[in-house]
N, C-alpha and C. Protein backbone atom coordinates (compact mmCIF):
# COMPACT_ATOMS: atom_id res chain seq x y z
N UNK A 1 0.84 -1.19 0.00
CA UNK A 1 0.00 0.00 0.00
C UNK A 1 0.88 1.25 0.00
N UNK A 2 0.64 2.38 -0.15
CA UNK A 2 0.88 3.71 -0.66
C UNK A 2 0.33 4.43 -0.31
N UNK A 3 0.61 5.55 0.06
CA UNK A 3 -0.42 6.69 0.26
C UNK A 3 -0.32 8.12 -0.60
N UNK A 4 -1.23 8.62 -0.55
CA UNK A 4 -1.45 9.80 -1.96
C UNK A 4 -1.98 11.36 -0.48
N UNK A 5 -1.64 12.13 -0.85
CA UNK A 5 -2.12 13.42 -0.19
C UNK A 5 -3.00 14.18 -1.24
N UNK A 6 -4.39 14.42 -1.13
CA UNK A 6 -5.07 14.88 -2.13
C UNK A 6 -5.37 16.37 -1.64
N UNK A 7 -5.27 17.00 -3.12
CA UNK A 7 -6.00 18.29 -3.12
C UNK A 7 -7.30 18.42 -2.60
N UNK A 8 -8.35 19.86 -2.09
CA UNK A 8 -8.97 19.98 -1.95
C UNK A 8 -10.06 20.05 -3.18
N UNK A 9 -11.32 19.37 -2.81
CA UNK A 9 -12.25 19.39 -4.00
C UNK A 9 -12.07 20.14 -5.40
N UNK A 10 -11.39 19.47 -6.23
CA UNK A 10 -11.84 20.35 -7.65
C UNK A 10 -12.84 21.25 -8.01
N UNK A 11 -13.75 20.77 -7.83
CA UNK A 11 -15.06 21.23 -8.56
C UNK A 11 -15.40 22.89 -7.37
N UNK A 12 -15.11 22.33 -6.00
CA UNK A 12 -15.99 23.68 -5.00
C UNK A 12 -14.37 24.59 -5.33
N UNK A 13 -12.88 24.40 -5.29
CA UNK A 13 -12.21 25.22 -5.65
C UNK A 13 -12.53 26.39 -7.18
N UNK A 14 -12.67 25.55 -8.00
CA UNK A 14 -12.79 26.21 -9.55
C UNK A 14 -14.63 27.01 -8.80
N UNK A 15 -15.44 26.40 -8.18
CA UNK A 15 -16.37 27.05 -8.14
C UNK A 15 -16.32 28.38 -7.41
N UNK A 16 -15.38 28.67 -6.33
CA UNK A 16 -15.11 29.90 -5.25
C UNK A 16 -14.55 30.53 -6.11
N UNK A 17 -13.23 30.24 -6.93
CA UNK A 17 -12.50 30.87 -7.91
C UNK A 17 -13.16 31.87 -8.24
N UNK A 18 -14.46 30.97 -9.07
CA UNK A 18 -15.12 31.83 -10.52
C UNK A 18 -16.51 32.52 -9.24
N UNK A 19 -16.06 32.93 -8.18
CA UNK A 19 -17.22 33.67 -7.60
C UNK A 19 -18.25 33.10 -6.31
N UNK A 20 -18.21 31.08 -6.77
CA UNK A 20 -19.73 30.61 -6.32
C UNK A 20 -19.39 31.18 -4.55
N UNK A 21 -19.94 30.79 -3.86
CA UNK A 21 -20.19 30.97 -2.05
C UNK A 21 -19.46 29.68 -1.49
N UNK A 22 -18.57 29.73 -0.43
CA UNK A 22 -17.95 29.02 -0.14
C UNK A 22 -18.71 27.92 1.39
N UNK A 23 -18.20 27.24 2.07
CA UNK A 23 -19.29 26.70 2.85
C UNK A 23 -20.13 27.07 3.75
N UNK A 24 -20.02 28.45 3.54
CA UNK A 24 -21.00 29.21 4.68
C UNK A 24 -22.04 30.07 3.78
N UNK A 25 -22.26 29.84 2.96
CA UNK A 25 -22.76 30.72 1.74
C UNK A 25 -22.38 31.91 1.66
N UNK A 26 -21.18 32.03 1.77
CA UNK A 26 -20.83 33.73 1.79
C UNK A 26 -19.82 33.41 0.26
N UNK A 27 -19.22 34.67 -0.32
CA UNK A 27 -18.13 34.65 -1.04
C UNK A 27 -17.14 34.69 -0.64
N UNK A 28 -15.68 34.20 -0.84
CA UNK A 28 -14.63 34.26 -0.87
C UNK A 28 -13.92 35.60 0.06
N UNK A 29 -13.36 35.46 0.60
CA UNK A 29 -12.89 37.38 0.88
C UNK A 29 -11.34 37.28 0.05
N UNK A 30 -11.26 38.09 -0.82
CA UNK A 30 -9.66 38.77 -1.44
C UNK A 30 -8.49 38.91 -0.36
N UNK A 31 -7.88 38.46 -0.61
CA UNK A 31 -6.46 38.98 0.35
C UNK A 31 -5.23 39.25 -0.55
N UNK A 32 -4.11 39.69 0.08
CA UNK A 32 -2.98 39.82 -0.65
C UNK A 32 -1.91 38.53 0.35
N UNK A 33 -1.11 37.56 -0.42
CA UNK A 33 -0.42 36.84 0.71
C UNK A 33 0.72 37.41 0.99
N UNK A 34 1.11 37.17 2.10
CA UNK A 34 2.96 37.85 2.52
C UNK A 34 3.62 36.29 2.71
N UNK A 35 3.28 35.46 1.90
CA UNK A 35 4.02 34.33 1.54
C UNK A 35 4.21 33.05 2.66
N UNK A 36 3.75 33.70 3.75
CA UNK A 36 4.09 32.58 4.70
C UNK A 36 2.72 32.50 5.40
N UNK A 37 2.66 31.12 5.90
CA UNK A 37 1.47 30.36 6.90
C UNK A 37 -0.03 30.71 5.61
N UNK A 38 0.02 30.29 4.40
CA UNK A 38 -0.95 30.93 3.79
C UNK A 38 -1.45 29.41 2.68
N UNK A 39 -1.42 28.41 3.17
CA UNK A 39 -0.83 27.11 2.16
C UNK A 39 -2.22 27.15 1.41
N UNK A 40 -2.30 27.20 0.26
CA UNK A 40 -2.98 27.02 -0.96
C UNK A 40 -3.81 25.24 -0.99
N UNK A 41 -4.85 24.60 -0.60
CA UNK A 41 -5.10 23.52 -0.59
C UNK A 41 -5.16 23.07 -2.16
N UNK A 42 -5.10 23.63 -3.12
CA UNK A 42 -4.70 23.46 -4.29
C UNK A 42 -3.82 23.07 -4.72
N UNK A 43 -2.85 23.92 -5.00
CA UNK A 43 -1.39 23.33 -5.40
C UNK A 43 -0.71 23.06 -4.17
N UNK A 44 -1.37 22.94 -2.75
CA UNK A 44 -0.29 22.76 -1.51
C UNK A 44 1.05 22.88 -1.35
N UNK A 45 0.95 24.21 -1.78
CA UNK A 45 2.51 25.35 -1.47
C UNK A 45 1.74 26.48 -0.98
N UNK A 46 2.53 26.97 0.09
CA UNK A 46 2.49 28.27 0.01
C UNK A 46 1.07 29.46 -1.04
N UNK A 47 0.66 30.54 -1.00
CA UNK A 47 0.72 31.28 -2.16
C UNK A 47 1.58 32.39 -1.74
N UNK A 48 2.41 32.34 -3.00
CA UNK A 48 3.41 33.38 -3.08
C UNK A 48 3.29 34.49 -2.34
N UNK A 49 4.07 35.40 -1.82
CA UNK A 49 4.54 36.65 -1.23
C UNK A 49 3.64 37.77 -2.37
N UNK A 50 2.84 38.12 -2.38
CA UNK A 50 2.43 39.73 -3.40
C UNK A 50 1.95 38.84 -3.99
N UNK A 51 0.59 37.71 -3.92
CA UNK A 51 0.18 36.84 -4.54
C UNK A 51 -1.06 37.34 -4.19
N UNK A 52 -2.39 37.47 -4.97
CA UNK A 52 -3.85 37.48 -4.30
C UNK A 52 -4.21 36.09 -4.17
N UNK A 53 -4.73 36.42 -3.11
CA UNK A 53 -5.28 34.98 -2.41
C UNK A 53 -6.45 35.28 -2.22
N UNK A 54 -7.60 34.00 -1.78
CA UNK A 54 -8.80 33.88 -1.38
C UNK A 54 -8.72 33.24 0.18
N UNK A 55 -10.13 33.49 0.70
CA UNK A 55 -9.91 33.53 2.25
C UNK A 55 -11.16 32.83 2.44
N UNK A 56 -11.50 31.50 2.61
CA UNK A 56 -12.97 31.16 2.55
C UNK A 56 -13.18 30.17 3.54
N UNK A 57 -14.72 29.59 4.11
CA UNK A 57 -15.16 28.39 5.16
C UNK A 57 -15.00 27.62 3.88
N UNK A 58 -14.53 26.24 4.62
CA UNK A 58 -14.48 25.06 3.74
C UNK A 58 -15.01 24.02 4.19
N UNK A 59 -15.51 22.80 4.14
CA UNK A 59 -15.94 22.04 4.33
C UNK A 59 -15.68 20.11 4.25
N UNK A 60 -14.67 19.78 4.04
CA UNK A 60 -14.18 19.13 3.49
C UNK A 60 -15.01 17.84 3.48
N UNK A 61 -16.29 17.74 3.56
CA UNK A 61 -17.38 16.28 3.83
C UNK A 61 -18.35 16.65 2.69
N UNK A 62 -18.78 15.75 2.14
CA UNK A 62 -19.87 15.38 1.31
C UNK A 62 -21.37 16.05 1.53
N UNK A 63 -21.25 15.95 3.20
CA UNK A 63 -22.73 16.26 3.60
C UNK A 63 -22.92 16.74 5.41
N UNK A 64 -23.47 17.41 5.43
CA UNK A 64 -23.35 18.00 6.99
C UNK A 64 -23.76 17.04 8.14
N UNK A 65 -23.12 16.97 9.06
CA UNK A 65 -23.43 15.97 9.73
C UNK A 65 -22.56 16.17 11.08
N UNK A 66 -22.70 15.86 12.29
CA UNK A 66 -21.55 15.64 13.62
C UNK A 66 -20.44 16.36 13.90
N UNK A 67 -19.92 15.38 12.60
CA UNK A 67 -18.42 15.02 12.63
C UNK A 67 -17.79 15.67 11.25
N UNK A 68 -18.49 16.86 10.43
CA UNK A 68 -18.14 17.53 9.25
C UNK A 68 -17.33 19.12 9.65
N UNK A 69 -16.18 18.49 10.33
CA UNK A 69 -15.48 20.19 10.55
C UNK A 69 -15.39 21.03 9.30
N UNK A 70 -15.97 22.63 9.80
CA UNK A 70 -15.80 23.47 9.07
C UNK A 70 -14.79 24.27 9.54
N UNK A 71 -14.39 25.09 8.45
CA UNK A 71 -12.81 25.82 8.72
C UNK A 71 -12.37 26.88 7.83
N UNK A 72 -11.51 27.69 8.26
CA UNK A 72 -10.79 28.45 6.68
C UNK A 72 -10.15 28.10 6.24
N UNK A 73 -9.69 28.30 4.82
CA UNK A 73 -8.83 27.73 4.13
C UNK A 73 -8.21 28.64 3.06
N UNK A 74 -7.44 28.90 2.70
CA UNK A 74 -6.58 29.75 1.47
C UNK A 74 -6.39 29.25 0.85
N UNK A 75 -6.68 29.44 -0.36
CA UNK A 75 -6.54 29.27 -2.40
C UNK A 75 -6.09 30.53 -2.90
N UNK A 76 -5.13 29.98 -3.97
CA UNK A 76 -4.39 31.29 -4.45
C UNK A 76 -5.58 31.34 -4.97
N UNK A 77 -5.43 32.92 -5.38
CA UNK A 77 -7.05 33.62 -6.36
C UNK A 77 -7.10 33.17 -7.86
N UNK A 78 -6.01 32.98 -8.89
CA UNK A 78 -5.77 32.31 -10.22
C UNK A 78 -5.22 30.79 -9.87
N UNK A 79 -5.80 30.41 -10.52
CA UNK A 79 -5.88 29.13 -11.18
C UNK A 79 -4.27 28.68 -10.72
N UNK A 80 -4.01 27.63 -10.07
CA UNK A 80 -2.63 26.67 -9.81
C UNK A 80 -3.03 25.70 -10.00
N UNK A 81 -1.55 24.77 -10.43
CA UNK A 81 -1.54 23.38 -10.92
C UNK A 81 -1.89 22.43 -9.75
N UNK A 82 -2.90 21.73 -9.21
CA UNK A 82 -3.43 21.45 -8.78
C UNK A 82 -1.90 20.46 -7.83
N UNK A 83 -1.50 19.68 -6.71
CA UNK A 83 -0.87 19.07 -6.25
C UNK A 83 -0.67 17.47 -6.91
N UNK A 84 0.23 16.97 -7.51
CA UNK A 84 0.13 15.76 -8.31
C UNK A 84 1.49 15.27 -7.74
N UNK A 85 2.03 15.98 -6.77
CA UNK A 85 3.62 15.15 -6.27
C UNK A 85 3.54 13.94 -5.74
N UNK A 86 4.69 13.21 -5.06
CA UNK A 86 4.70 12.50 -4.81
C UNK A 86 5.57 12.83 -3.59
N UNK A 87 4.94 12.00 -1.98
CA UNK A 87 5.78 12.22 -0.80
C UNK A 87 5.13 13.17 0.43
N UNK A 88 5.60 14.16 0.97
CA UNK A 88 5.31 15.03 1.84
C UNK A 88 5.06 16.51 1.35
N UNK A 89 3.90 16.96 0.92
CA UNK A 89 3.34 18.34 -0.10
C UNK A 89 4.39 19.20 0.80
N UNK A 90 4.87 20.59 0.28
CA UNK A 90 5.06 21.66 0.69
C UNK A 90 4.52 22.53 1.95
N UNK A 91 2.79 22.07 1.93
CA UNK A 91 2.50 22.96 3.27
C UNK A 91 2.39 21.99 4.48
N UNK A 92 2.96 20.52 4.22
CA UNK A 92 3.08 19.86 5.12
C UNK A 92 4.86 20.20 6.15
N UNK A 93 5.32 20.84 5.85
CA UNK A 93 6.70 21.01 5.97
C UNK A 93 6.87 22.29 6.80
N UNK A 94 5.91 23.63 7.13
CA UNK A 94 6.66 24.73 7.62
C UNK A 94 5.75 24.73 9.09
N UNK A 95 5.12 23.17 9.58
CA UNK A 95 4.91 23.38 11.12
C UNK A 95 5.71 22.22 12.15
N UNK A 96 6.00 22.27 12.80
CA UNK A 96 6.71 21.02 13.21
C UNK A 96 5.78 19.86 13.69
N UNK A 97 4.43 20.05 13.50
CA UNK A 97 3.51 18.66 14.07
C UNK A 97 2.85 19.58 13.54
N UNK A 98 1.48 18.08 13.05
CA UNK A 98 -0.16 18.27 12.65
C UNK A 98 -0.52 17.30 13.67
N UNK A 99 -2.29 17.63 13.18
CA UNK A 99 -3.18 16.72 13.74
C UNK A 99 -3.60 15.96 13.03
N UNK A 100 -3.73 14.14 13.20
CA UNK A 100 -4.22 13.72 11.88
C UNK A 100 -5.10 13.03 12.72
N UNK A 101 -6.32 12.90 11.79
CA UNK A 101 -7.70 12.26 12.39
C UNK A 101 -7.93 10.81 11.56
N UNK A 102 -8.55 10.36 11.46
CA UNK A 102 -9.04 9.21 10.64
C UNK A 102 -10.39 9.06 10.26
N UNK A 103 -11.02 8.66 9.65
CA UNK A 103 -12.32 8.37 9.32
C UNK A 103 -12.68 7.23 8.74
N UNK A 104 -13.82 7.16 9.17
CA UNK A 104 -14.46 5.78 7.92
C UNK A 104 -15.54 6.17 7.14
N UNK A 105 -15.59 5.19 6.11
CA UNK A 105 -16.69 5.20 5.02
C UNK A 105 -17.72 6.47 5.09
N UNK A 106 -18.06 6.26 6.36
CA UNK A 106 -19.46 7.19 6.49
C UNK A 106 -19.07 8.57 7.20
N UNK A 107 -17.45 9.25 6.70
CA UNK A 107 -17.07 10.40 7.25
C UNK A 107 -17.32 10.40 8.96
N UNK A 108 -17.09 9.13 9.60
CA UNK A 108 -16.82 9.54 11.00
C UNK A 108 -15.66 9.36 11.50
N UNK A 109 -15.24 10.06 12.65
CA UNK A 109 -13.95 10.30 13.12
C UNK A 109 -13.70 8.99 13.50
N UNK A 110 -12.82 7.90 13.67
CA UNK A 110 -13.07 7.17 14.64
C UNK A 110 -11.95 7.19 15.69
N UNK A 111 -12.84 7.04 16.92
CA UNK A 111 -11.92 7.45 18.07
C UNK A 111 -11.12 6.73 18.04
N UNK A 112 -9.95 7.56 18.68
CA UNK A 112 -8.85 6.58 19.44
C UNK A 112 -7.52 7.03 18.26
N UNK A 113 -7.63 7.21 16.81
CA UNK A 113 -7.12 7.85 16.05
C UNK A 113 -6.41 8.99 15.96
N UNK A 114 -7.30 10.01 16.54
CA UNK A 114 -6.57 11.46 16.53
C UNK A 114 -5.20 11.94 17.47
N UNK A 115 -4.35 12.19 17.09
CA UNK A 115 -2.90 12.50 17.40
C UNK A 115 -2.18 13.55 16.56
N UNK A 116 -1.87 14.26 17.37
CA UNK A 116 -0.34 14.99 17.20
C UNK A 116 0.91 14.80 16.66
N UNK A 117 1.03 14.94 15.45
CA UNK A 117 2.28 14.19 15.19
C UNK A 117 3.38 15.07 14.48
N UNK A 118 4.55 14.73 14.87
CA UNK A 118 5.91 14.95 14.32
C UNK A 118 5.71 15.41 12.54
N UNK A 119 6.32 16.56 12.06
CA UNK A 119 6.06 16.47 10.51
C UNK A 119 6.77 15.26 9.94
N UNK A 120 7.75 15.13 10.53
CA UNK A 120 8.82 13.68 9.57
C UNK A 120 8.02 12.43 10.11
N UNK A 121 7.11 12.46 10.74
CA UNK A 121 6.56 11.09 10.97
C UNK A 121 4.95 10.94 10.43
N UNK A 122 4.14 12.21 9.89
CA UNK A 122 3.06 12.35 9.12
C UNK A 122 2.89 11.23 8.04
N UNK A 123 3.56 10.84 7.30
CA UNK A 123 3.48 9.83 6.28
C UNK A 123 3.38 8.55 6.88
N UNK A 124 4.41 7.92 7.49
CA UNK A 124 4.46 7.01 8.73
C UNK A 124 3.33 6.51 9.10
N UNK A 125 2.84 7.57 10.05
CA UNK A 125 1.70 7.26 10.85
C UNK A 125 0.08 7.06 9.75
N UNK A 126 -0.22 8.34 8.98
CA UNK A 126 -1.07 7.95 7.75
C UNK A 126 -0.86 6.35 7.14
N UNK A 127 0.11 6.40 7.47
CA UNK A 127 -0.23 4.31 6.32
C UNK A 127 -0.52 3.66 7.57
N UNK A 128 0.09 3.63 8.55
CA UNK A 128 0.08 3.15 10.18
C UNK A 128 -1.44 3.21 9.69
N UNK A 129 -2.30 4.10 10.09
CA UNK A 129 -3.67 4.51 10.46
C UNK A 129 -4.38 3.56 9.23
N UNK A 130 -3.81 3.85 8.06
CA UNK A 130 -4.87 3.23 7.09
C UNK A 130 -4.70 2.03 6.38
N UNK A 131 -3.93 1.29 7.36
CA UNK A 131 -3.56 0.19 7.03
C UNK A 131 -4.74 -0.89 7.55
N UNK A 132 -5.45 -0.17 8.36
CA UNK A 132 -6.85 -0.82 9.11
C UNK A 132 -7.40 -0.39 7.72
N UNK A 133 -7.80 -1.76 7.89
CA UNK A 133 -9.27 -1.60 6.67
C UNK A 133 -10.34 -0.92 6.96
N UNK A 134 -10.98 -0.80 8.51
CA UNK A 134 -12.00 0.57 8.80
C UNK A 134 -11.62 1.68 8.67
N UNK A 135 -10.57 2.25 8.14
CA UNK A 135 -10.22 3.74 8.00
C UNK A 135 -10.62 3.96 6.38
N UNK A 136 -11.26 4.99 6.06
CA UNK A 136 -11.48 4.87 4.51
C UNK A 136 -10.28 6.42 4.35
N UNK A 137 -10.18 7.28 5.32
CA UNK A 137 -8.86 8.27 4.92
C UNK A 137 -8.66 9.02 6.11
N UNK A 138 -7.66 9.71 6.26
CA UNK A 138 -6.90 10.09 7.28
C UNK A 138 -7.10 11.99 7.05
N UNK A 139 -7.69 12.83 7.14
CA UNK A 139 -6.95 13.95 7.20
C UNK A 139 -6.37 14.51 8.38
N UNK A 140 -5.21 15.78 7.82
CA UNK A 140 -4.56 16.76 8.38
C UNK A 140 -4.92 17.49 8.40
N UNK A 141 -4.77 18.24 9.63
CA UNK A 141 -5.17 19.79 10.07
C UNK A 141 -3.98 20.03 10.64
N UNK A 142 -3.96 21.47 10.95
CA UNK A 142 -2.89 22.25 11.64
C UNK A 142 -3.14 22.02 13.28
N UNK A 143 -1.73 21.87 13.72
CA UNK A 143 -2.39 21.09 15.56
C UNK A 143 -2.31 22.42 15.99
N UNK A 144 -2.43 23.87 16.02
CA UNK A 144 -2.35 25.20 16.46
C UNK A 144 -3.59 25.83 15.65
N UNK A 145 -4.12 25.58 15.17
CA UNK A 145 -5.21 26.42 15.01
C UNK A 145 -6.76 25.12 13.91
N UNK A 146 -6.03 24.17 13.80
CA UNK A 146 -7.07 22.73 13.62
C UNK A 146 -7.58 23.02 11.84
N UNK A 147 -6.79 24.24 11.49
CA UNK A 147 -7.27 23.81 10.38
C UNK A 147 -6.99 22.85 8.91
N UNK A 148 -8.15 22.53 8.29
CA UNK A 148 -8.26 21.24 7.35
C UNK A 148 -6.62 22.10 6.60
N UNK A 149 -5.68 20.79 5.96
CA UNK A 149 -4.44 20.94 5.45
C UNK A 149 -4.85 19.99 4.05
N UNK A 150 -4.77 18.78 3.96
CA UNK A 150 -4.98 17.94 3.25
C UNK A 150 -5.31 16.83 3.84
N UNK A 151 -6.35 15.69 2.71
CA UNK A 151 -6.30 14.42 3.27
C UNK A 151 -5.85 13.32 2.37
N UNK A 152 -5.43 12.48 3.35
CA UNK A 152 -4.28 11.18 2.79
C UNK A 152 -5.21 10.33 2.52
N UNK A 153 -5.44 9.43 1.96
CA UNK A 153 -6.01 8.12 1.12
C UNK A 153 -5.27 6.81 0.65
N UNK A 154 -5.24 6.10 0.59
CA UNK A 154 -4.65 4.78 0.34
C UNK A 154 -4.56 4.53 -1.08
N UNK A 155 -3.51 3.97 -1.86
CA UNK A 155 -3.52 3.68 -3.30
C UNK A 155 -2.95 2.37 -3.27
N UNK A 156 -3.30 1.34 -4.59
CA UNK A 156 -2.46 0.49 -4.32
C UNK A 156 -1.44 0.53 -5.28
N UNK A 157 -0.56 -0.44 -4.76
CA UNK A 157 0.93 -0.45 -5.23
C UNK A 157 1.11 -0.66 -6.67
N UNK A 158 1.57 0.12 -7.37
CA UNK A 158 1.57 -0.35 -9.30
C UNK A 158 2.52 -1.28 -9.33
């Protein structure tokens, strides 16, 4: 097994982009970035220093429910190449620990999962976690302010 770090939703990104209301039904708010603590769930880097950025509630679940944390999140304001690397993304790298949760099938947390972890041990622990067949994916949040980063998923081995 393998693990993949996925971008945030295609479809609700390109939709805030071009204007739509983000998970609170509000629009987007404009910002300018000063390059740091600003990670783009898109291309998961950074957005650049003198970059316009977007400032929006996100949602990262299918459907509202319990256990569907809402949060802010930053997208550069133009269009980036969406994250397709391979390994530990860029905005996984400038905190020294996240929080990674786990979930199953039906988007619930399942207890006993959630921990604090080391950035050099984030990958580690994600296959650790989803190596149980009840985990359907793992996300990251920031362990200082909890917000959604990316979530990890299982691939299998080519």
């Amino acid at each position: 097994m393998t693990i993949r770090f996925t971008t945030y939703d295609p479809a609700f990104v390109s939709r805030v982009r071009h204007g739509g209301p983000d998970a609170y039904d509000q629009p987007a708010e404009a910002a300018v970035s000063n390059g740091q603590g600003t990670p783009c769930r898109c291309c998961l880097h950074d957005v650049p220093a003198g970059a316009d950025m977007l400032i929006l509630a996100a949602c990262p679940f299918p459907a509202l429910q319990p256990y569907a944390e809402t949060g802010p999140i930053f997208l550069c304001a133009d269009d980036c190449a969406a994250w397709q690397g391979v390994g530990l993304p860029p905005i996984l790298t400038t905190s020294p620990d996240y929080l990674l949760k786990a979930y199953d099938t039906g988007h619930r947390i399942i207890y006993g999962t959630g921990q604090i972890t080391p950035k050099a041990d984030v990958a580690a622990n994600s296959a650790r976690l989803l190596a149980d067949p009840k985990v359907a994916f793992v996300d990251v949040r920031s362990a200082r302010n909890n917000c959604f980063q990316t979530r990890i998923v299982r691939t299998e081995s080519e």
